[in-house]
N, C-alpha and C. Protein backbone atom coordinates (compact mmCIF):
# COMPACT_ATOMS: atom_id res chain seq x y z
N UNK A 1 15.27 -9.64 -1.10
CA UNK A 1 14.77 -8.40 -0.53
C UNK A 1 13.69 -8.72 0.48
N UNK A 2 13.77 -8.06 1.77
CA UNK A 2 12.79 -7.58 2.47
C UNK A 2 12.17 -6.63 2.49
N UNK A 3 10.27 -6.63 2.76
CA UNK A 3 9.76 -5.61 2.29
C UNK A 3 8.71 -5.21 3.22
N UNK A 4 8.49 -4.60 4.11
CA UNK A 4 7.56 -4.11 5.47
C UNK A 4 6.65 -2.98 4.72
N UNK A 5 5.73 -3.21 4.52
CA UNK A 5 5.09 -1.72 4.01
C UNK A 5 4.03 -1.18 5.29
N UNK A 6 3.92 -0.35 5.65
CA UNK A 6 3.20 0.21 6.88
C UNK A 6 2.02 1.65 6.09
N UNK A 7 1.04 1.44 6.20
CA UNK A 7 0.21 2.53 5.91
C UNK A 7 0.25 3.12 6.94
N UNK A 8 0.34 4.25 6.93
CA UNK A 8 0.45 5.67 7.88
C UNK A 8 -0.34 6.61 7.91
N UNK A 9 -1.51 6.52 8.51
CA UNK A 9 -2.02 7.94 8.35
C UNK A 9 -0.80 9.22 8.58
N UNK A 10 0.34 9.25 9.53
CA UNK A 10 1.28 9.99 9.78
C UNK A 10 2.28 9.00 9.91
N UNK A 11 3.49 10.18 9.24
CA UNK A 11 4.31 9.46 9.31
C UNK A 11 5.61 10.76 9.37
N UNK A 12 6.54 10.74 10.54
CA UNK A 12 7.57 11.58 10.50
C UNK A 12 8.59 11.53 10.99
N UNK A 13 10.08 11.99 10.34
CA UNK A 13 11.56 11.35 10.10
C UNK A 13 12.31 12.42 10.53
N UNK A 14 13.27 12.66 11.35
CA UNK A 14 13.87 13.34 11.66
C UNK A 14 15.74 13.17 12.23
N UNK A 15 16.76 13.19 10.64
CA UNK A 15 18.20 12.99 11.14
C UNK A 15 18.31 12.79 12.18
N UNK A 16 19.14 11.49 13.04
CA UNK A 16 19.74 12.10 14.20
C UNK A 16 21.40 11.90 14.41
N UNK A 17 21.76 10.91 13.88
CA UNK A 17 23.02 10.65 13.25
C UNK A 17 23.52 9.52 11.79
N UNK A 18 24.65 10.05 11.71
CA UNK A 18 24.77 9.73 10.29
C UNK A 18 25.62 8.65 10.49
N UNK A 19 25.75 7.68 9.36
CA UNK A 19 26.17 6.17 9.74
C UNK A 19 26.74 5.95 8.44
N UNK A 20 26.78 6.24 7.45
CA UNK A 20 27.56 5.97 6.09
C UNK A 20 28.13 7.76 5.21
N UNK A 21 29.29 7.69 5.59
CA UNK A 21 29.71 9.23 5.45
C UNK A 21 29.89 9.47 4.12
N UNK A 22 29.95 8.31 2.63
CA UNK A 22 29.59 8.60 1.48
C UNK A 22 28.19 9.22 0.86
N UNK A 23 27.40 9.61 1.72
CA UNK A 23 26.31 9.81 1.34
C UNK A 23 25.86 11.80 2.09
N UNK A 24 25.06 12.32 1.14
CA UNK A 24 24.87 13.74 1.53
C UNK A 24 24.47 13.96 2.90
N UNK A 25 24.92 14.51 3.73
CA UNK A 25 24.81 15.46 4.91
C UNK A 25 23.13 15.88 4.82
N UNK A 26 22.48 15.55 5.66
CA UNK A 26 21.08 15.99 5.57
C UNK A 26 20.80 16.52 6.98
N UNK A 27 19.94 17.57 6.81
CA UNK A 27 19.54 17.90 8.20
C UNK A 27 17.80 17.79 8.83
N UNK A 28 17.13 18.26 7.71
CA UNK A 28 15.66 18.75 8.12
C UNK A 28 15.23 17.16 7.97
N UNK A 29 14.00 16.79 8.78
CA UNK A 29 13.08 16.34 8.54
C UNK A 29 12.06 16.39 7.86
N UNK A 30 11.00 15.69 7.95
CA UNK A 30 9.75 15.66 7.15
C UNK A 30 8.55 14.65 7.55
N UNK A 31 7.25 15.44 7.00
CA UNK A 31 6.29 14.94 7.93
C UNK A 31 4.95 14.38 6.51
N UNK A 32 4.57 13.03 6.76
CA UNK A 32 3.60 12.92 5.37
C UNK A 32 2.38 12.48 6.30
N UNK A 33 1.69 12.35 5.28
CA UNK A 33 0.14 12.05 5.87
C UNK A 33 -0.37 11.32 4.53
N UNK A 34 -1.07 10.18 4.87
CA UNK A 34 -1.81 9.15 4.45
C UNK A 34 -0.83 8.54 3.47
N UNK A 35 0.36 7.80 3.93
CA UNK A 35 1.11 7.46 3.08
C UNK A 35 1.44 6.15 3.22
N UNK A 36 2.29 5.36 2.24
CA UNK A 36 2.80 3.96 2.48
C UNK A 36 4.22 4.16 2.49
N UNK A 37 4.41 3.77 3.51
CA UNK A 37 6.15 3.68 3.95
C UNK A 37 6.71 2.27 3.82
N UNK A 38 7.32 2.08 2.99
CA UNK A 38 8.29 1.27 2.73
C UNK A 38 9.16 0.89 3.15
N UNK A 39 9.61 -0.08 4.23
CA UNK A 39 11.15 -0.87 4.92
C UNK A 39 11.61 -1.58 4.42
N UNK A 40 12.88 -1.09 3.74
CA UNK A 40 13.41 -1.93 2.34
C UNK A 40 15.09 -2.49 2.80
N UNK A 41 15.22 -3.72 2.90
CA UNK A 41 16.01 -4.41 3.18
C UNK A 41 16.39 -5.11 1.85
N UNK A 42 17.58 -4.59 1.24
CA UNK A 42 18.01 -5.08 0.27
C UNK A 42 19.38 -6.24 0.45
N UNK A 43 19.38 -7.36 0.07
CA UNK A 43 19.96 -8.36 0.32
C UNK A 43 21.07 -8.41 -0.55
N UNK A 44 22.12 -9.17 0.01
CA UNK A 44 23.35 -9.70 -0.61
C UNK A 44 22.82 -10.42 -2.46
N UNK A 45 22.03 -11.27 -2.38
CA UNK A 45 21.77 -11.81 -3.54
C UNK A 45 21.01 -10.99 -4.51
N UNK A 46 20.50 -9.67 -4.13
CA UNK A 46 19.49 -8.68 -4.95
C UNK A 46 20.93 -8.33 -6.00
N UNK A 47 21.86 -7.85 -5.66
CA UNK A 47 22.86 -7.77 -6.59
C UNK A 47 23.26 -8.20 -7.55
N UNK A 48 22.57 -9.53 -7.47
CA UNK A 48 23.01 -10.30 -8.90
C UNK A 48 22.22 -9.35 -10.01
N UNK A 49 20.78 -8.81 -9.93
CA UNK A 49 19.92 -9.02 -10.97
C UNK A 49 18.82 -7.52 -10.51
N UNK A 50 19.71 -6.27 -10.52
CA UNK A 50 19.11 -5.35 -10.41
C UNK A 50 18.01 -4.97 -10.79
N UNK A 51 17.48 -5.08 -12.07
CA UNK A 51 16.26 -5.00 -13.45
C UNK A 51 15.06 -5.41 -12.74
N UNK A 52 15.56 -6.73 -11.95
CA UNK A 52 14.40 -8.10 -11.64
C UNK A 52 14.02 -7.61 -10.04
N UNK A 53 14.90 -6.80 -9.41
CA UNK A 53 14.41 -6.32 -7.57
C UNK A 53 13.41 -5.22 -8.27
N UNK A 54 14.40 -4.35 -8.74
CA UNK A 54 13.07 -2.90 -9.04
C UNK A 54 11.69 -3.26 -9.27
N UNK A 55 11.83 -4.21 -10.49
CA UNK A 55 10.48 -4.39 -10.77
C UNK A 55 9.53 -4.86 -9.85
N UNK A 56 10.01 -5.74 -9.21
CA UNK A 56 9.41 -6.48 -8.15
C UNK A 56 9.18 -5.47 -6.93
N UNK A 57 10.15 -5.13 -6.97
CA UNK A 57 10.01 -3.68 -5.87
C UNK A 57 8.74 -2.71 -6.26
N UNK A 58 8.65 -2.18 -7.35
CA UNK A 58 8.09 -1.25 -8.17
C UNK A 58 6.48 -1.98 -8.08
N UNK A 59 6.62 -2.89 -8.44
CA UNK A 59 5.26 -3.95 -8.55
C UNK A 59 4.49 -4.04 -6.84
N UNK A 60 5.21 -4.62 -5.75
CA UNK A 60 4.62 -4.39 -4.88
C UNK A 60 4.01 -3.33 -4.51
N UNK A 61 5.27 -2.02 -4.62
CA UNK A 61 4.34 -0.31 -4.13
C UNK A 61 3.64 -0.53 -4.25
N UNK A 62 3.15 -0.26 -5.95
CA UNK A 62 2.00 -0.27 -6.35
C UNK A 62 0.39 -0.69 -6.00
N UNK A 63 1.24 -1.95 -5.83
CA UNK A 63 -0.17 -3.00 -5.09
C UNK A 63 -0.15 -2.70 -3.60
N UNK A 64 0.74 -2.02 -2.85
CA UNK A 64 0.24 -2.08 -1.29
C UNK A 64 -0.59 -0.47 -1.28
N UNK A 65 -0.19 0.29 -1.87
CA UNK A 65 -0.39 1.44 -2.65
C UNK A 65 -2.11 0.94 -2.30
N UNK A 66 -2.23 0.85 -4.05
CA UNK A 66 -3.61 0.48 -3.96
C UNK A 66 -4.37 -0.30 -2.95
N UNK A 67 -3.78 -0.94 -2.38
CA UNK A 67 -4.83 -1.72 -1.42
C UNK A 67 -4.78 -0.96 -0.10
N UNK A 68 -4.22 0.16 0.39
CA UNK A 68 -4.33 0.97 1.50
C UNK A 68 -5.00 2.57 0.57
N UNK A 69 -5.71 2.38 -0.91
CA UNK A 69 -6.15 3.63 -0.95
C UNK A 69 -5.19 5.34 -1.23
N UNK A 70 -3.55 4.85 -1.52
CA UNK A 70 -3.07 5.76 -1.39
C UNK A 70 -1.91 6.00 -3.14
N UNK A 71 -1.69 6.97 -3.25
CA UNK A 71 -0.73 7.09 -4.20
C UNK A 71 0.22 8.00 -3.36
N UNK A 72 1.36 7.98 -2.34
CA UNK A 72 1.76 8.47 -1.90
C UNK A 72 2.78 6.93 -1.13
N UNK A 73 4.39 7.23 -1.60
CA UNK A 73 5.07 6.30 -1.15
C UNK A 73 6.54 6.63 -0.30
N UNK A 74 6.50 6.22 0.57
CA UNK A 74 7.69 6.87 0.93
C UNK A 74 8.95 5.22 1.61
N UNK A 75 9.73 5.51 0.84
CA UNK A 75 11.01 4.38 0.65
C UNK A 75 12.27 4.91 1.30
N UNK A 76 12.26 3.67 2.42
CA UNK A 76 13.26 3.70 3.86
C UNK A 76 13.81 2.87 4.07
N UNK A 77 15.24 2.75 3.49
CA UNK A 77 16.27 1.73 3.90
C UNK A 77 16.14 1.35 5.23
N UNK A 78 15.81 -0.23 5.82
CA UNK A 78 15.39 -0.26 6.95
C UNK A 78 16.40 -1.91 7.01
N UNK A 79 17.68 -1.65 7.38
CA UNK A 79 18.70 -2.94 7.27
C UNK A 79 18.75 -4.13 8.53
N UNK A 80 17.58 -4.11 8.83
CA UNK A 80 17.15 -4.76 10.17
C UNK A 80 15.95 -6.01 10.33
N UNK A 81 16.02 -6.30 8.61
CA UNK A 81 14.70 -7.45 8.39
C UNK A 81 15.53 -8.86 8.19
N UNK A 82 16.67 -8.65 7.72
CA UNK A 82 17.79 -9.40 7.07
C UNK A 82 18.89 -10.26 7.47
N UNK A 83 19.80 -11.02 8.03
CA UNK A 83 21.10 -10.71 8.15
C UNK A 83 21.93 -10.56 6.72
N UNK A 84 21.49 -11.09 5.87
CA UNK A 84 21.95 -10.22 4.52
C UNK A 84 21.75 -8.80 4.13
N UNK A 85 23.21 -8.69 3.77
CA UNK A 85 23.02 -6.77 3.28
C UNK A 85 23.60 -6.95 2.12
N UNK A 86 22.89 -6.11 1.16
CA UNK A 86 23.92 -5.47 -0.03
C UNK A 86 24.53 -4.24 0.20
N UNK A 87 25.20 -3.73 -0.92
CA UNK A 87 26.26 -3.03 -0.37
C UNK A 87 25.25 -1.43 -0.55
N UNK A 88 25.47 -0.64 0.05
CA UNK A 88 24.97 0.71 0.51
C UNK A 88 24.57 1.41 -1.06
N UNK A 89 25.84 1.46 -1.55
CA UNK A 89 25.77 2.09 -2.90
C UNK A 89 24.40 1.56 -4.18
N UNK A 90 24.46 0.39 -3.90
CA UNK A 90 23.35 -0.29 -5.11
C UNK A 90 22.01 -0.16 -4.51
N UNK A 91 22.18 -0.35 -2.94
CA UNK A 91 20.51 -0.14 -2.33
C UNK A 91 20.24 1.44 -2.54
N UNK A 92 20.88 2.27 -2.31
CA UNK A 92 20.85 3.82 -2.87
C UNK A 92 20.32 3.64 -3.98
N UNK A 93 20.98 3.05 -5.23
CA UNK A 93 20.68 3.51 -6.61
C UNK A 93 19.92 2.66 -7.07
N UNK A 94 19.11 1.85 -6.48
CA UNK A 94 17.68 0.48 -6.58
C UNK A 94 16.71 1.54 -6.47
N UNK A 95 16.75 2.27 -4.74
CA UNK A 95 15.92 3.32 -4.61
C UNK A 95 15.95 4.57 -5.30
N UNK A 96 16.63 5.00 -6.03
CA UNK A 96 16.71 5.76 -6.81
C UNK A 96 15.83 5.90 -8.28
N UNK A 97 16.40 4.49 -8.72
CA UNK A 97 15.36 3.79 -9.68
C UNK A 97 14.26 3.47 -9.62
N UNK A 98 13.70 2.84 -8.31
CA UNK A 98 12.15 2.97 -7.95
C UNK A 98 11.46 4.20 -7.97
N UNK A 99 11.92 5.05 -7.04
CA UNK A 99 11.67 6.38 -7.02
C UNK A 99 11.33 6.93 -8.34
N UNK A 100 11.56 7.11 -9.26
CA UNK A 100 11.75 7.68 -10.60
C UNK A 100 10.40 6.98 -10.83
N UNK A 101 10.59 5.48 -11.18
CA UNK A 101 9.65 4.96 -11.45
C UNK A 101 8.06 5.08 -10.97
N UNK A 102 7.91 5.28 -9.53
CA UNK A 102 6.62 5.62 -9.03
C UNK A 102 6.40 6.64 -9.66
N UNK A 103 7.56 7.58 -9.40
CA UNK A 103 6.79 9.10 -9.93
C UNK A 103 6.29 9.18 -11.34
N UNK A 104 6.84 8.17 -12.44
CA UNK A 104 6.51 8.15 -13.72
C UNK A 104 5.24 7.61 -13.81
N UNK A 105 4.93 6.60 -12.55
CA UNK A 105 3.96 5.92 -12.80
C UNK A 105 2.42 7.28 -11.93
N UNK A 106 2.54 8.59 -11.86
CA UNK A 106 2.05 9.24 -11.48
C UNK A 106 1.75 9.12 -9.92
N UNK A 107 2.99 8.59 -9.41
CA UNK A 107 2.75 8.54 -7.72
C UNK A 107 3.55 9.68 -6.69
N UNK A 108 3.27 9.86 -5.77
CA UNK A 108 4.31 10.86 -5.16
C UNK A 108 5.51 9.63 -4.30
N UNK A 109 6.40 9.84 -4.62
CA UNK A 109 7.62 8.73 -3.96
C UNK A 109 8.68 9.91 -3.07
N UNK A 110 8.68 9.32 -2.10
CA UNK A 110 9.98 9.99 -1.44
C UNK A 110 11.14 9.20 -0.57
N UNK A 111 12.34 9.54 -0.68
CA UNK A 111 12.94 8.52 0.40
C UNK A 111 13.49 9.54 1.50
N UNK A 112 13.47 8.63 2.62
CA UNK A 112 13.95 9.13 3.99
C UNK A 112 15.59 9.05 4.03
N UNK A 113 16.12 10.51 4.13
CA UNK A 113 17.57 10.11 4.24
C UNK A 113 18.27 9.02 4.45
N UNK A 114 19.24 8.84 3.13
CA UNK A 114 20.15 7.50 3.25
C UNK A 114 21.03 7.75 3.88
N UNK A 115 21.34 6.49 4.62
CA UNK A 115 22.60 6.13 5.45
C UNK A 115 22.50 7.39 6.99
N UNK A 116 21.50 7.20 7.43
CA UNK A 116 21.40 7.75 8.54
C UNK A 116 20.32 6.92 9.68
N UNK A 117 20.47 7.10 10.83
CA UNK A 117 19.60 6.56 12.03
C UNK A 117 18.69 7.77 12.19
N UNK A 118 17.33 7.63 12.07
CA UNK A 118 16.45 8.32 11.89
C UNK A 118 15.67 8.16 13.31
N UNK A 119 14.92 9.09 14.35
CA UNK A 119 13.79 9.53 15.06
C UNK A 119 12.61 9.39 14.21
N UNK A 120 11.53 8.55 14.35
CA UNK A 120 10.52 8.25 13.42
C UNK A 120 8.82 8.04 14.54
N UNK A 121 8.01 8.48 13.72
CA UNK A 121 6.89 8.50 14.72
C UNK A 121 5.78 8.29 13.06
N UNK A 122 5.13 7.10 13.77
CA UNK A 122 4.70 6.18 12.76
C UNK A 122 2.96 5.90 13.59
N UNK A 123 2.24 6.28 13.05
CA UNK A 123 0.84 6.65 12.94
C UNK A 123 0.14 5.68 12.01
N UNK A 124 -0.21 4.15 12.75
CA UNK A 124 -0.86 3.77 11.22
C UNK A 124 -2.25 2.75 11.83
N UNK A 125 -3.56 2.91 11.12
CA UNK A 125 -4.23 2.29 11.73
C UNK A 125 -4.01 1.08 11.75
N UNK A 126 -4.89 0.27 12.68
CA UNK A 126 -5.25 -0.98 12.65
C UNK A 126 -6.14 -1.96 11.94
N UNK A 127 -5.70 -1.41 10.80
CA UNK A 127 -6.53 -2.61 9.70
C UNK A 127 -5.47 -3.96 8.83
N UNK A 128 -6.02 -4.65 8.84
CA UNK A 128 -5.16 -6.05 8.19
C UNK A 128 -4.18 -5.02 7.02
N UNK A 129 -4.65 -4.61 5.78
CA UNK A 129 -3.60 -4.06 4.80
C UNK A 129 -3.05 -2.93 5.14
N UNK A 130 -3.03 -2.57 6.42
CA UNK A 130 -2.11 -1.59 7.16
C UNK A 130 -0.74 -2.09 7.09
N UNK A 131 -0.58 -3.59 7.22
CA UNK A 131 0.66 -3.89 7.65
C UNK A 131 0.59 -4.68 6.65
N UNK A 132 2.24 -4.96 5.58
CA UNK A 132 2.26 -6.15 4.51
C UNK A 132 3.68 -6.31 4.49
N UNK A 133 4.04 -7.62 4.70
CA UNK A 133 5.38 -7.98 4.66
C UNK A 133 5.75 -8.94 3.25
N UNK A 134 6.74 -8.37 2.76
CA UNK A 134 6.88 -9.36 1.26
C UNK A 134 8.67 -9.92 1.40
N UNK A 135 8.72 -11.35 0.60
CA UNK A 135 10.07 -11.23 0.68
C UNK A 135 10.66 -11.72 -1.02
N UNK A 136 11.34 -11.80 -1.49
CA UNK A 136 11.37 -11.50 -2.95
C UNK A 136 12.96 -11.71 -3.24
């Protein structure tokens, strides 16, 4: 897995076309403020050992989370860190599982429409734990 986390004071997503037609039809956008956005590049080999990405997945939020000050996460298939891909369906339901998980862990989690090319306007200061790249 690849993992880009970007603190955002703003951060906003807006459909513009759709690229994997198994997945729900979405239209509206959405706009967050003071959040950690997540660019999640899930790899061919994450497949072996689903249990062991989440956590690790789940474990970073957390910590980029805290070190930008925020409980607010927002998780964005971003298939452009990699030349390994896993397959659409398991990176869906990884993020699915994370998702759940932040929120259990009392965080606000959201993901940016799957399987679509998104219009994005990304607001984030210039401090060192603004930007954190992990690979896992």
């Amino acid at each position: 897995m690849k993992l880009l986390m970007i603190y955002c004071t703003g951060f906003t997503y807006k459909p513009v076309s759709k690229t994997l037609e198994d997945f729900p039809e979405i239209n509206e956008g959405a706009t967050f403020e003071d959040t950690l956005v997540a660019f999640i590049q899930t790899e061919e080999a994450d497949m072996q050992n689903m249990k062991a990405v989440e956590t690790k997945l789940v474990k970073n939020l957390k910590w980029g989370a805290k070190k930008n000050d925020t409980r607010k996460v927002v998780l964005h298939s971003f298939a452009h860190l990699s030349e390994s891909k896993a397959e659409p369906h398991f990176t869906k339901e990884l993020f699915d599982l994370a998702e759940a998980r932040m929120k259990n862990a009392a965080y606000e989690c959201e993901q940016t429409p799957f399987g679509y090319f998104l219009d994005i306007d990304v607001k984030a200061p210039g401090v060192s734990q603004a930007r954190i790249f992990k690979s896992f």
